[in-house]
Every structure is written in C-alpha cells, then in structure tokens.
C-alpha atoms as a PDB file:
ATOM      1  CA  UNK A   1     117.643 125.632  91.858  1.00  0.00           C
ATOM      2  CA  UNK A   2     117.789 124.876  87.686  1.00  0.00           C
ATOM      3  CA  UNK A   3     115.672 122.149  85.871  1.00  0.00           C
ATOM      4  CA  UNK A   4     116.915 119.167  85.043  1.00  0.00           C
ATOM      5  CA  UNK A   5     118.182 119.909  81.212  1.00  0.00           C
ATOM      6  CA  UNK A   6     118.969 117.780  78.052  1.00  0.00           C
ATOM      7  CA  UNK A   7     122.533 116.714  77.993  1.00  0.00           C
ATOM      8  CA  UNK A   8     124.485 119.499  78.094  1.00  0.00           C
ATOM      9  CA  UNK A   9     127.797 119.563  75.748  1.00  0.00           C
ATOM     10  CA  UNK A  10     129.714 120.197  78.932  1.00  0.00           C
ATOM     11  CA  UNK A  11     128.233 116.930  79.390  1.00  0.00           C
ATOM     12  CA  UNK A  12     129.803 115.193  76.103  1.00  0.00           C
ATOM     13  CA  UNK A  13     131.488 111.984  77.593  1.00  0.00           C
ATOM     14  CA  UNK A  14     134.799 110.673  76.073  1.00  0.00           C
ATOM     15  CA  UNK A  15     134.946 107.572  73.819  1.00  0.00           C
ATOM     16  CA  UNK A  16     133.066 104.705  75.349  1.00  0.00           C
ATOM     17  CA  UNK A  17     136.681 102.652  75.408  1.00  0.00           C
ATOM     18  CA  UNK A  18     138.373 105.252  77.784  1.00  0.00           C
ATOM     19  CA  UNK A  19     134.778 105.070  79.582  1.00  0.00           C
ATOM     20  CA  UNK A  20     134.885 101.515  80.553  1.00  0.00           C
ATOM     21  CA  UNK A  21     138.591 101.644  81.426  1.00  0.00           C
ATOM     22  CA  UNK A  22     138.325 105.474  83.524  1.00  0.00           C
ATOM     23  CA  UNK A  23     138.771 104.893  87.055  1.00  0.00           C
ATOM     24  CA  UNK A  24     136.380 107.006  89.080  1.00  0.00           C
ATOM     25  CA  UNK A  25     136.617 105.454  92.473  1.00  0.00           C
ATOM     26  CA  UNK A  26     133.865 103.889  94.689  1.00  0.00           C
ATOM     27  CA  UNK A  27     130.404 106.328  94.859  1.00  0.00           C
ATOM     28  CA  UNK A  28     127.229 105.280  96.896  1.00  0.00           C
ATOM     29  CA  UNK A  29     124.895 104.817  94.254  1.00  0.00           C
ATOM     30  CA  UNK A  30     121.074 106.247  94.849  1.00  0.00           C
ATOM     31  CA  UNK A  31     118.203 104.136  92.899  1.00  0.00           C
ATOM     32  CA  UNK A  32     116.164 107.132  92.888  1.00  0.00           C
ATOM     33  CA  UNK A  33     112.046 106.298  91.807  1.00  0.00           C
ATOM     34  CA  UNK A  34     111.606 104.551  88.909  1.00  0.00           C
ATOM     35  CA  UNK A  35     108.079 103.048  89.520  1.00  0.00           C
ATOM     36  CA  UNK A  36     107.893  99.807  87.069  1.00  0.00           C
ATOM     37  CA  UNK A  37     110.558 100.829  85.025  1.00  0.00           C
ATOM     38  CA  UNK A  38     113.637  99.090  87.197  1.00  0.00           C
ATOM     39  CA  UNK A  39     115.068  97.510  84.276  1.00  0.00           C
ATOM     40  CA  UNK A  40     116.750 101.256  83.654  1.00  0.00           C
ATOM     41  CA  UNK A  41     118.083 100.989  87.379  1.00  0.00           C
ATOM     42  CA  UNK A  42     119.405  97.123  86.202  1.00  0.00           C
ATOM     43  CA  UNK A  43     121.090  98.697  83.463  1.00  0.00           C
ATOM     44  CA  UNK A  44     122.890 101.209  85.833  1.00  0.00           C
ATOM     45  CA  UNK A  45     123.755  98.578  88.224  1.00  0.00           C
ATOM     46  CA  UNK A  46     125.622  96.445  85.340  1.00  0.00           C
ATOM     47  CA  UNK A  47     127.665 100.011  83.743  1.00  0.00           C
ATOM     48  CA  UNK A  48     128.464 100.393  87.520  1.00  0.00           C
ATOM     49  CA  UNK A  49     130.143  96.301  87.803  1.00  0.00           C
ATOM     50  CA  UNK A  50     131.732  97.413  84.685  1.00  0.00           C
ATOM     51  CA  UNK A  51     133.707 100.809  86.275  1.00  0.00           C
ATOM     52  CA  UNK A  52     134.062  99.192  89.345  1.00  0.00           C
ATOM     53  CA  UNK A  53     132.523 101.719  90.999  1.00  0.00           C
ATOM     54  CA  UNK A  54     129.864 100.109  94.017  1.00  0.00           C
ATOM     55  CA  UNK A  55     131.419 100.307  97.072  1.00  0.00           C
ATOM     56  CA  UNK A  56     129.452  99.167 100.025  1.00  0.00           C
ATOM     57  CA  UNK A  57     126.798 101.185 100.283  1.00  0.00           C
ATOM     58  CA  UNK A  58     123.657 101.287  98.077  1.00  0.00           C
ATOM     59  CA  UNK A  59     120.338 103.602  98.768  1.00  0.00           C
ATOM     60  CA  UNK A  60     116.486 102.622  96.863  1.00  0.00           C
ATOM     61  CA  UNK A  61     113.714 105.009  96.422  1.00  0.00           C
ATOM     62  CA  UNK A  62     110.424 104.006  95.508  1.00  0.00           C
ATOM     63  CA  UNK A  63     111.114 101.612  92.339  1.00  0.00           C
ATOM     64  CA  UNK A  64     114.918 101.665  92.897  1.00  0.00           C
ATOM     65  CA  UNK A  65     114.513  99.716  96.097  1.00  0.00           C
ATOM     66  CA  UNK A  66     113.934  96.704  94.322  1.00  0.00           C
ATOM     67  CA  UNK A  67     116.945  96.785  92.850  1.00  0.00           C
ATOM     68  CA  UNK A  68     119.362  98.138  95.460  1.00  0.00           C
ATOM     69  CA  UNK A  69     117.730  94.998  97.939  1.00  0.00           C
ATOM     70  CA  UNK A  70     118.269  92.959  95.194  1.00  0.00           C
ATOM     71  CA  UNK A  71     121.901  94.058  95.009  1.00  0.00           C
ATOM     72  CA  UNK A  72     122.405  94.517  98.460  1.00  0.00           C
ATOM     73  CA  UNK A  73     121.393  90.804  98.653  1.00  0.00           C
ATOM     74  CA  UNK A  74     124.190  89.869  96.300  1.00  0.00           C
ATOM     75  CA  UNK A  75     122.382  89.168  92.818  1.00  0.00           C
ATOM     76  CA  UNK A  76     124.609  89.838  90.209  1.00  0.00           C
ATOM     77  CA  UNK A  77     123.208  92.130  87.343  1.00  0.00           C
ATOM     78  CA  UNK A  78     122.807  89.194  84.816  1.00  0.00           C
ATOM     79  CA  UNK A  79     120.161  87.749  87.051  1.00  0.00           C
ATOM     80  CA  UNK A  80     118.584  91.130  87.692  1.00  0.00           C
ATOM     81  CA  UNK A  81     117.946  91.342  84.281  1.00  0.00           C
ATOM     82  CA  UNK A  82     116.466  87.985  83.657  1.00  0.00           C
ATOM     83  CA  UNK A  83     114.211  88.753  86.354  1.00  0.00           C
ATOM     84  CA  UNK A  84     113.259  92.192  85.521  1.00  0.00           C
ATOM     85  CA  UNK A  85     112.862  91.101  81.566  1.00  0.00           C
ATOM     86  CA  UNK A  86     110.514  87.933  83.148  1.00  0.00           C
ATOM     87  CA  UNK A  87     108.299  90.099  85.676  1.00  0.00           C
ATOM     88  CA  UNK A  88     104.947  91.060  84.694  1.00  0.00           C
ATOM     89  CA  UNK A  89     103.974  94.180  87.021  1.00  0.00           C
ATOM     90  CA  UNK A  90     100.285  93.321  86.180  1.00  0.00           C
ATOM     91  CA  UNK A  91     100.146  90.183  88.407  1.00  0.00           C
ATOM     92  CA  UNK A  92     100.453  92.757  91.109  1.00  0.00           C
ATOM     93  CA  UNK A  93      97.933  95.205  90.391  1.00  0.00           C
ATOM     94  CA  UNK A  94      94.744  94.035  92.114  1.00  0.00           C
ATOM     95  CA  UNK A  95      92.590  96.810  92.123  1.00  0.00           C
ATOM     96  CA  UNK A  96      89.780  96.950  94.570  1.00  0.00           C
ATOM     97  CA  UNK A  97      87.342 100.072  95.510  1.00  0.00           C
ATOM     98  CA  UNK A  98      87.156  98.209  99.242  1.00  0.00           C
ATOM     99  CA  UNK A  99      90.846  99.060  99.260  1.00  0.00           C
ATOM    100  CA  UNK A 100      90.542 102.657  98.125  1.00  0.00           C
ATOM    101  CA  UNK A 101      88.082 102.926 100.943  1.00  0.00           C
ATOM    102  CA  UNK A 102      88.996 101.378 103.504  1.00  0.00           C
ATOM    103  CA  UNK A 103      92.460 101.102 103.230  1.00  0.00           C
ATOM    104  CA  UNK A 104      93.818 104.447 101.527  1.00  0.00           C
ATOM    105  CA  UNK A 105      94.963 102.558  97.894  1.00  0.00           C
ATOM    106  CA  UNK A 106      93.596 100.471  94.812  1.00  0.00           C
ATOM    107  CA  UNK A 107      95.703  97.753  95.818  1.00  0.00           C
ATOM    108  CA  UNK A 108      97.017  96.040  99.363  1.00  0.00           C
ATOM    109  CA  UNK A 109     100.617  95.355  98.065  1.00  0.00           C
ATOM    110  CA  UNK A 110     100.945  92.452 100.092  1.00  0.00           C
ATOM    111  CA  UNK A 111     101.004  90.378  96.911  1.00  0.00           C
ATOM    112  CA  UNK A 112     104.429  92.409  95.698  1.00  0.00           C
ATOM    113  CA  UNK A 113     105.366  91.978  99.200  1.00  0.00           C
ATOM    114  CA  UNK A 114     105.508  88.196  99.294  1.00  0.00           C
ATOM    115  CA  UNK A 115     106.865  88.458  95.820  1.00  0.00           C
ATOM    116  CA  UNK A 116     109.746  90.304  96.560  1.00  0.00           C
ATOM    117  CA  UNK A 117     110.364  88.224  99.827  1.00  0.00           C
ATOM    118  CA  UNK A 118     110.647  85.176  98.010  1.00  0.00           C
ATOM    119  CA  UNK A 119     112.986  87.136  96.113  1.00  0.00           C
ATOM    120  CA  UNK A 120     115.572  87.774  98.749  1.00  0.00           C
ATOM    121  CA  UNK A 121     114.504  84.593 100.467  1.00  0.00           C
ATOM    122  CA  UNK A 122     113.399  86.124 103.090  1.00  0.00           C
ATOM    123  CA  UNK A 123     116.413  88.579 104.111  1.00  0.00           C
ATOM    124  CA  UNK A 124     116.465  90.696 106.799  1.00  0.00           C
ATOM    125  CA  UNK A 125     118.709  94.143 106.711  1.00  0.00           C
ATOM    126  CA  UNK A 126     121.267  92.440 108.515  1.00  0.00           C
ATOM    127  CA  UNK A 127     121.807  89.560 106.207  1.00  0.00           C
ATOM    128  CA  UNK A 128     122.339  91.455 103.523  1.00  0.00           C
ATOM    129  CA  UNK A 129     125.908  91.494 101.912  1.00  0.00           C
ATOM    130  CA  UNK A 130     125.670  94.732 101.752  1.00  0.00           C
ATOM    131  CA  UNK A 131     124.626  97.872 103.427  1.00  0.00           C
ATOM    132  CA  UNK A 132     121.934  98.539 102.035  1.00  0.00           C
ATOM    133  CA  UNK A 133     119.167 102.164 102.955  1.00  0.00           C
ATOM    134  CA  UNK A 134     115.544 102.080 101.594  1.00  0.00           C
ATOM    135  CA  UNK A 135     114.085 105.456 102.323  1.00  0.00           C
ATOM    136  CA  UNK A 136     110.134 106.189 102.589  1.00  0.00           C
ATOM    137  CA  UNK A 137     108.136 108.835 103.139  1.00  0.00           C
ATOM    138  CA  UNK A 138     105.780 109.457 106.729  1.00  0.00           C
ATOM    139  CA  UNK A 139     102.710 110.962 105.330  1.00  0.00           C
ATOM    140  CA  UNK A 140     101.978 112.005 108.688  1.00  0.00           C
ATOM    141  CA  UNK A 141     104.201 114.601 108.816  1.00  0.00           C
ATOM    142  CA  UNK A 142     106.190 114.385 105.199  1.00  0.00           C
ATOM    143  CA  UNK A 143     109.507 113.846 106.826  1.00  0.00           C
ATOM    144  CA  UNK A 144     111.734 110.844 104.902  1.00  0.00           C
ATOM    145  CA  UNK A 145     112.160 107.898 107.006  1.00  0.00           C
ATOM    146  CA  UNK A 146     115.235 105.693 106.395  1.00  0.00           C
ATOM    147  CA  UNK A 147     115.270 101.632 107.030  1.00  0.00           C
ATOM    148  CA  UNK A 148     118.382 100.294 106.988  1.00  0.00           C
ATOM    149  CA  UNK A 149     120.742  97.861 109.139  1.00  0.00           C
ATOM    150  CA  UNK A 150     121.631  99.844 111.820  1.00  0.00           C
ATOM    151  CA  UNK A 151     118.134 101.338 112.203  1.00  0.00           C
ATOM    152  CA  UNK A 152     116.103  97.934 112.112  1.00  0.00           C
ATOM    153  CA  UNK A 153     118.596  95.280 111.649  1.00  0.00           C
ATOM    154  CA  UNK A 154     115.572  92.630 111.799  1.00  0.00           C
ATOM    155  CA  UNK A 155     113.375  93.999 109.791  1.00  0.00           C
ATOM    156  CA  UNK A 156     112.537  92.105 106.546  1.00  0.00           C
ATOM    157  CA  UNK A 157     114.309  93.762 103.362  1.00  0.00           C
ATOM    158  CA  UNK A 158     110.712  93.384 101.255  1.00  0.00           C
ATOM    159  CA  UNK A 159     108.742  94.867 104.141  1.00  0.00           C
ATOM    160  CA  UNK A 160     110.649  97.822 103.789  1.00  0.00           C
ATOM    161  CA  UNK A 161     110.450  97.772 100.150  1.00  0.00           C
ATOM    162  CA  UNK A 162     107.145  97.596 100.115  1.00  0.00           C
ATOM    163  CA  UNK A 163     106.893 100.773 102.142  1.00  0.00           C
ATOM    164  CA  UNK A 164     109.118 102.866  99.926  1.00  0.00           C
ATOM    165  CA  UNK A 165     106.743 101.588  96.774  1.00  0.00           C
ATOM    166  CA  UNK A 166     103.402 102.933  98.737  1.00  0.00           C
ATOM    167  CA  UNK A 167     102.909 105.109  95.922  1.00  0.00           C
ATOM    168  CA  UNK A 168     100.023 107.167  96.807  1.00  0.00           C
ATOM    169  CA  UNK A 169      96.429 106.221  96.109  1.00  0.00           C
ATOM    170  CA  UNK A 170      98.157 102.850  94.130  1.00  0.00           C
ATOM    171  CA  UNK A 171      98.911 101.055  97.464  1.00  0.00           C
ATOM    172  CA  UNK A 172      97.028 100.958 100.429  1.00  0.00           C
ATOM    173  CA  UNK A 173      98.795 102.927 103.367  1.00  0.00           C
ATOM    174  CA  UNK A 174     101.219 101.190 105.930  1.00  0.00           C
ATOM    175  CA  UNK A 175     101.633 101.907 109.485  1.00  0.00           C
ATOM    176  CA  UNK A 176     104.723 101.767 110.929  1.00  0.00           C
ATOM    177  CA  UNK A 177     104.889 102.343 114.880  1.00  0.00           C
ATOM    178  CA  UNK A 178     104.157 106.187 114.846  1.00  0.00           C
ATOM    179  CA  UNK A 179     104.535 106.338 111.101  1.00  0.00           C
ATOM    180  CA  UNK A 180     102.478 106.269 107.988  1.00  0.00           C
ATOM    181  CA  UNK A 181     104.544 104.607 105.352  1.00  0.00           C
ATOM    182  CA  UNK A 182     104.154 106.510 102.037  1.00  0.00           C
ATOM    183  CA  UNK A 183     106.583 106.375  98.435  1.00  0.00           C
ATOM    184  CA  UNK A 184     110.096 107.480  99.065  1.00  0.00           C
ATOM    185  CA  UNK A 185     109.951 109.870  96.089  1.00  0.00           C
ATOM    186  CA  UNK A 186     108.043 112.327  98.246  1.00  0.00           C
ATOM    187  CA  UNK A 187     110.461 113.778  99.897  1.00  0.00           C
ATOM    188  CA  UNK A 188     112.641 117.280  99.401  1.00  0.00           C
ATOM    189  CA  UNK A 189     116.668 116.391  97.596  1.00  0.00           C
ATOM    190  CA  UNK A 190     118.981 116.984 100.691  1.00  0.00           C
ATOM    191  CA  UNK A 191     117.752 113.843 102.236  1.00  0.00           C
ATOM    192  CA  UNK A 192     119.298 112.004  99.665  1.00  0.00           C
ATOM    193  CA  UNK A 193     122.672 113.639  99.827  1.00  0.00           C
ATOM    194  CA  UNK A 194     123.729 113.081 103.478  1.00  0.00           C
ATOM    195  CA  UNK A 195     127.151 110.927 104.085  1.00  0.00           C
ATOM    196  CA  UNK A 196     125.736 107.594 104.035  1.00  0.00           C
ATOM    197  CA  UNK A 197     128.856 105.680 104.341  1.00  0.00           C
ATOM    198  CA  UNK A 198     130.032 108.044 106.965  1.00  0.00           C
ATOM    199  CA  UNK A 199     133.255 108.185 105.275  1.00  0.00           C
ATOM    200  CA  UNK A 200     133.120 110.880 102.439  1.00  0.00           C
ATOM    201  CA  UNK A 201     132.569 108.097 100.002  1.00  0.00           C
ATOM    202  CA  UNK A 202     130.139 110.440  97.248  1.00  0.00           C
ATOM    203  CA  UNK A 203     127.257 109.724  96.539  1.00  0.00           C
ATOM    204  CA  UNK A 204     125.804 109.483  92.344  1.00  0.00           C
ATOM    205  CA  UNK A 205     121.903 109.949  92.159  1.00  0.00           C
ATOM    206  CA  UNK A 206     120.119 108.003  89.605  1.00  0.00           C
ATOM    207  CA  UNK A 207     117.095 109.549  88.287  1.00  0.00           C
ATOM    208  CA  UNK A 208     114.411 107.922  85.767  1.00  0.00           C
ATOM    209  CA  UNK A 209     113.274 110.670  83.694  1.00  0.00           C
ATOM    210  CA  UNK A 210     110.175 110.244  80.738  1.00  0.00           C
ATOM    211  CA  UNK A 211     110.805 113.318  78.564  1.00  0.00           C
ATOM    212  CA  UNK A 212     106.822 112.305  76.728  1.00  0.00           C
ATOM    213  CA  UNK A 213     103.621 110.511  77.475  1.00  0.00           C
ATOM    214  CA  UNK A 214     102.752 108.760  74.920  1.00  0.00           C
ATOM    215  CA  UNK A 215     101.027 106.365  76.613  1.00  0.00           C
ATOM    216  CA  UNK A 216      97.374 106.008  75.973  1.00  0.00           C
ATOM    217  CA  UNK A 217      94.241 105.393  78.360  1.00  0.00           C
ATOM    218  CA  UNK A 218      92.903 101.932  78.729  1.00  0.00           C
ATOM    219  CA  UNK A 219      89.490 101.240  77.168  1.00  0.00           C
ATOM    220  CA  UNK A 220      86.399 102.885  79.801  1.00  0.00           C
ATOM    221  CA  UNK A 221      85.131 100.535  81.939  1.00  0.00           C
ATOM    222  CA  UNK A 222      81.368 100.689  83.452  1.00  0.00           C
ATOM    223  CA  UNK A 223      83.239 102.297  86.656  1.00  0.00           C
ATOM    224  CA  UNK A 224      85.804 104.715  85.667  1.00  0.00           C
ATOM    225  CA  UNK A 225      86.784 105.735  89.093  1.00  0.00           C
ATOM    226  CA  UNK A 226      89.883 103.465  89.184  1.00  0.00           C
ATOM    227  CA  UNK A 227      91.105 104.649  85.545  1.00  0.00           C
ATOM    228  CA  UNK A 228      90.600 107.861  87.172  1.00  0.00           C
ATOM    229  CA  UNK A 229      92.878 106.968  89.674  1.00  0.00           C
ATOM    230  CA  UNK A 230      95.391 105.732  88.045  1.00  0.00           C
ATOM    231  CA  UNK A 231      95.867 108.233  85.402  1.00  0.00           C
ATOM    232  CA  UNK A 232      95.980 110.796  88.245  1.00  0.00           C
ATOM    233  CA  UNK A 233      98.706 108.862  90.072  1.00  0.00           C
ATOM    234  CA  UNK A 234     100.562 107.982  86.378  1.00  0.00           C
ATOM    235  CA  UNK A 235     100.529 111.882  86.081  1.00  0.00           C
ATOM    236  CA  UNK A 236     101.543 112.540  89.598  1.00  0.00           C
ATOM    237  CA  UNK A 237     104.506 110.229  89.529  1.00  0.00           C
ATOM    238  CA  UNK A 238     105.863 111.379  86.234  1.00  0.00           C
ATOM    239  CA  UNK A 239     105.940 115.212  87.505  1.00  0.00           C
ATOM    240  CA  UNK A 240     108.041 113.981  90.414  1.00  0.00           C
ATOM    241  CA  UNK A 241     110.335 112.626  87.863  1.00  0.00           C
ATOM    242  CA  UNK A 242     110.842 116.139  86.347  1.00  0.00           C
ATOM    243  CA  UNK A 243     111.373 117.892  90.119  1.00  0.00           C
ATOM    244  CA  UNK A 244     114.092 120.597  90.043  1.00  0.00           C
ATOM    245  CA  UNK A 245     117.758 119.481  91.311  1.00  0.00           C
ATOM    246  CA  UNK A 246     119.805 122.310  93.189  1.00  0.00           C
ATOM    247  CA  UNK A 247     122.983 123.236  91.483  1.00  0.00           C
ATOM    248  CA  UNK A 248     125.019 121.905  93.853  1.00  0.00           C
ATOM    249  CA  UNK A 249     124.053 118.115  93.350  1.00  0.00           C
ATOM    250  CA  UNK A 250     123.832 118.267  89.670  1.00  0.00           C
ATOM    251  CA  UNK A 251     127.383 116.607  88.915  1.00  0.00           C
ATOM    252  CA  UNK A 252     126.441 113.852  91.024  1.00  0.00           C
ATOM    253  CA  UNK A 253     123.186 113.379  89.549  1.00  0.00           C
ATOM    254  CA  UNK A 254     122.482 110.855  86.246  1.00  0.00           C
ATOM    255  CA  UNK A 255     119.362 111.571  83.961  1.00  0.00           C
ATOM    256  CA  UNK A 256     118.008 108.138  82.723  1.00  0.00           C
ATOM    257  CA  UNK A 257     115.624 109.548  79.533  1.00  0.00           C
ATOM    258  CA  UNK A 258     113.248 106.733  79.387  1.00  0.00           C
ATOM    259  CA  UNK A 259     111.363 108.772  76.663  1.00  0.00           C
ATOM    260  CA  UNK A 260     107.695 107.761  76.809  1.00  0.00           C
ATOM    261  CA  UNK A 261     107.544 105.463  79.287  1.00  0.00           C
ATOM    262  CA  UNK A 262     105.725 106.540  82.673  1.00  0.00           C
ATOM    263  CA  UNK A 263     106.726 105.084  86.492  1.00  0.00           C
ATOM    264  CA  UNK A 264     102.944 103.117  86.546  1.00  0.00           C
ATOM    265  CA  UNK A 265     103.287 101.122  83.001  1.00  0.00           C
ATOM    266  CA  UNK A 266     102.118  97.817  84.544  1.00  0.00           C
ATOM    267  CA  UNK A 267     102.040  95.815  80.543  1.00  0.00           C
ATOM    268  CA  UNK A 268     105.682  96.717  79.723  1.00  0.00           C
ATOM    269  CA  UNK A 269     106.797  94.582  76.831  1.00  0.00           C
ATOM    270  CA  UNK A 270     110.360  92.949  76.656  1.00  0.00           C
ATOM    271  CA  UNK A 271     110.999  95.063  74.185  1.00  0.00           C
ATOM    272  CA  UNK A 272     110.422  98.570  75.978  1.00  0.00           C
ATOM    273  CA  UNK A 273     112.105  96.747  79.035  1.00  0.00           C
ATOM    274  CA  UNK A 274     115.325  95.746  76.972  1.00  0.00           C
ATOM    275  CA  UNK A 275     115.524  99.660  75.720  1.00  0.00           C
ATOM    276  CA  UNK A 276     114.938 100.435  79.077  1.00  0.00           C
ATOM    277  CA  UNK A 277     117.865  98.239  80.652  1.00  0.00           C
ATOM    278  CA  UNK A 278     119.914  99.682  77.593  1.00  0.00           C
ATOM    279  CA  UNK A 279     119.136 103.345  78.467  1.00  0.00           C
ATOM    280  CA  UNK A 280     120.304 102.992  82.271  1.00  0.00           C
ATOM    281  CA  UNK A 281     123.504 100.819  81.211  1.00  0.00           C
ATOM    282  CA  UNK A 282     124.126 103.637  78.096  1.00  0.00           C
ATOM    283  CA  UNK A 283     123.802 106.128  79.850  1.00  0.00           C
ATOM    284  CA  UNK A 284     125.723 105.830  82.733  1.00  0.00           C
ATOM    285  CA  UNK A 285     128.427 104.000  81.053  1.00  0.00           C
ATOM    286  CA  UNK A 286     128.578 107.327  78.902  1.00  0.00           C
ATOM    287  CA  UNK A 287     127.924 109.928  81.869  1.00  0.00           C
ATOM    288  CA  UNK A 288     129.170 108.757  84.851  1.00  0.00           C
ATOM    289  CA  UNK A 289     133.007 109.034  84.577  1.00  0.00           C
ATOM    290  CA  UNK A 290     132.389 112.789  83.408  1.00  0.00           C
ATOM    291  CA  UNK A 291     130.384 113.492  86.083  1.00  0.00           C
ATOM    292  CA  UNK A 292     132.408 111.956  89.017  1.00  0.00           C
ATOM    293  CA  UNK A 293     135.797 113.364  87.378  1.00  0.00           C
ATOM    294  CA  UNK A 294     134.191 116.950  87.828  1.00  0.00           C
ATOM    295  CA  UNK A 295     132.513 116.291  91.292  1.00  0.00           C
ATOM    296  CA  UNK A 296     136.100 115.197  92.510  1.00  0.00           C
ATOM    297  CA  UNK A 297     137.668 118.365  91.026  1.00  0.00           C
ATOM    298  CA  UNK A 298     135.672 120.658  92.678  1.00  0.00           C
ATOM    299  CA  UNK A 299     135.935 118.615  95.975  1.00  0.00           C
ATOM    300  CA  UNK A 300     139.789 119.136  95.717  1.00  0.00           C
ATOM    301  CA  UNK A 301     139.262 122.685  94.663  1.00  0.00           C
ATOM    302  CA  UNK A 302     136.944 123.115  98.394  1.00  0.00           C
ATOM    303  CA  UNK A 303     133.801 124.362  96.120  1.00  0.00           C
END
C-alpha cells in the first residue's frame, strides 16, 4: 500500500493539444465520494466527452452518484454544470435532534431524495441509457452493496442514490430488506476494481482529494451538539478522502486536489464551484491519457 502523493513527474502529462486529441480507448469511469463537491466529478465527466473515453458503463460513490445517475440518465455535461453551479446543498440540510435520535442522522434525506427524483424524472435502473452501478455500504456487517440494473432493475435511480449519500450521522439510516444502507465511501478499494462491464473494459477511479481545511466553524449556537456533529462527520469524510490506494490501482486512479474544500461544505459559492468544475475537467484532461497509456502497457506486458 503507498499514500496517495502530489503529482509525481512520472506523472507530467504531454501538451494539453496532444491531450485532447490522444486516443485512450473506452474506461469505466468510478465517481468515487465527493460529498457536495460534484461539480469536480462534472468537470471529469466533460474532459471524459472530450477524449471520448465513456463507454457504457459508469459506477457513483457517495457524492459521485449524483453524477454518474445523472449521466447514466443521458444529461449531457453542459446541463450538469448548470445544475450543479444552480444547487444550493443547504436547502437539504434539515437538521433535527428527533432525527439523530430516533432515526440514526441530523437529517431524513428524503428531501434530496425527491430532489434528485425529479431530477431523473423519476428513472428506474432500467430506464437508464446507460448502465449505470451505485454502490453503498451495509453497516450491518460493512460489506459494499451494489444497485444496479441487473440487481434491481425497478428500483428508483434516486432511491439508490440516496443510500450511497447516507453519510454517517448526516443522514438518517436506511433499511434495505436485510440491509442497513450506509455511504458508499466506507468500504475497502478492491470492491471498486472488479470487471464491471464484464468485458475487460478498465476501469479509471476518480477521487476528490482536499489537500487543507481551511474552512472555519459556524458561529456557536445555544445547542452545540449538531455543530459537534457535523464537524466530526466534515473531519471523518475528509480522512476517507486521503485513504491509502494499493500500488496496483494507482495508474488507474485520478487525484482531483480540491485544496480547501471539505465533502460537507453545504454554502459553496459559484465561485469555489466553478474552480471546482475546473479542477476535475483540468485535471483529468491533463492526467488521464498518461495514466491509461501506462495501465495499457503494463496490461500488454501481463504485469
């Protein structure tokens, strides 16, 4: 296992013309976590249009299902954008101690739910132009569980969502038959890497990474329990963020550095959203070919 480094000068890419123009073949992108911050994934999605590189299959974690159910449900990555630039992630965060209590999180979700329904008016996984795998988390017994067409074919797209965002202590837990739907981020690497299009089609895992925290505490209310919370959770998320990658995925991983800002920002400003959209496109735009070039050569090579 290494850490996740800076970008290594092995790394360098080539000039960003030959970028745009490289052919790297078709990969199975992975919207790894994210939290609020899925302008970054947008930005990804739109450097990916531009190398031609989507092929049919798509994967969401966490905050990167949003935008792989978007995708999957054939929104191109201009109206991604306009949408992610036009959300406000605060509209969603009804904090309530009865919830904590009662229900296992600050918040019920079900308002993000029906948001993100109305989204993808109403798809179910086999709608979708796409086939498209959300993967949560069973707290129950921390195994990953995957929802995707041939798994639950009816099953709404945002329900599924929603589970993969049950970030812990933020969203009131979900039961799912035997399961206990928790955030997809809390789960161990090799789930991530099987064959999903079950025809050596490689997969390219896109992680959101925030090198600093610069972000500082709301002002104390009279009951600091839920600033508590979230500060924990803000914390908690961001370590996942840093987790260690095993050696043998790292050419087929992409680092998004989205510098300060944390996976539970809820006020993001269009600003910090349009850096953020320009840090996923950037990025992979300048990464990606590199990477997959590599991955390929030591496919051929039988490493």
């Amino acid at each position: 296992m290494t850490p996740i480094p800076e970008l290594l000068p092995t790394d360098a890419p080539p000039s960003p013309h030959a970028t745009k123009s490289a052919d790297i073949g078709k990969i199975v992108p992975i919207l790894a976590g994210g939290g609020t911050r899925l302008p970054a994934h947008v930005g990804v999605i739109q450097a990916l249009d531009e190398l031609g590189a989507v092929g049919d299959h798509i994967v969401g974690v966490s905050g990167g299902s949003i935008v792989a159910g978007l995708r999957a449900a054939g929104w191109p990555a201009a109206s991604m954008k306009e949408l992610a630039l036009g959300v406000d992630f605060r509209r969603f965060r009804d904090f309530s101690l009865y919830q904590l209590l009662f229900h296992g999180g600050l918040s019920s979700g079900e308002g993000f739910e029906r948001w993100m329904d109305q989204q993808l008016e109403g798809a179910r996984f086999e709608d979708l132009s796409l086939d498209l795998h959300v993967v949560a988390t069973d707290v129950r017994n921390g195994a990953p569980v995957v929802f995707d067409r041939k798994q639950c074919p009816e099953m709404r797209v945002s329900r599924a969502i929603r589970y993969s965002m049950g970030i812990p202590l933020l969203f009131a837990y979900k039961e799912h038959g035997p399961h206990l739907m928790v955030d997809g981020s809390i789960l161990s690497e090799d789930i991530l890497r099987r064959d999903w299009a079950q025809d050596g089609t490689p997969n390219c895992c896109f992680r959101l990474r925030a090198t600093a925290n610069g972000c500082q505490p709301a002002q104390r209310r009279w009951i600091a329990l839920p600033d508590y919370l979230q500060m924990l959770m803000r914390a908690f998320m961001t370590s996942l963020s840093r987790e260690f990658i095993q050696d043998a995925f790292w050419n087929a991983t992409v680092i998004i550095d989205t510098k300060g800002v944390t996976p539970l920002e809820f006020g993001l400003t269009t600003a910090t959203k349009l850096e953020l959209h320009s840090a996923g496109y950037e990025t992979t735009l300048r990464i990606l070919p590199e990477k997959m070039r590599r991955f390929r050569a030591q496919q051929r090579a039988g490493i």
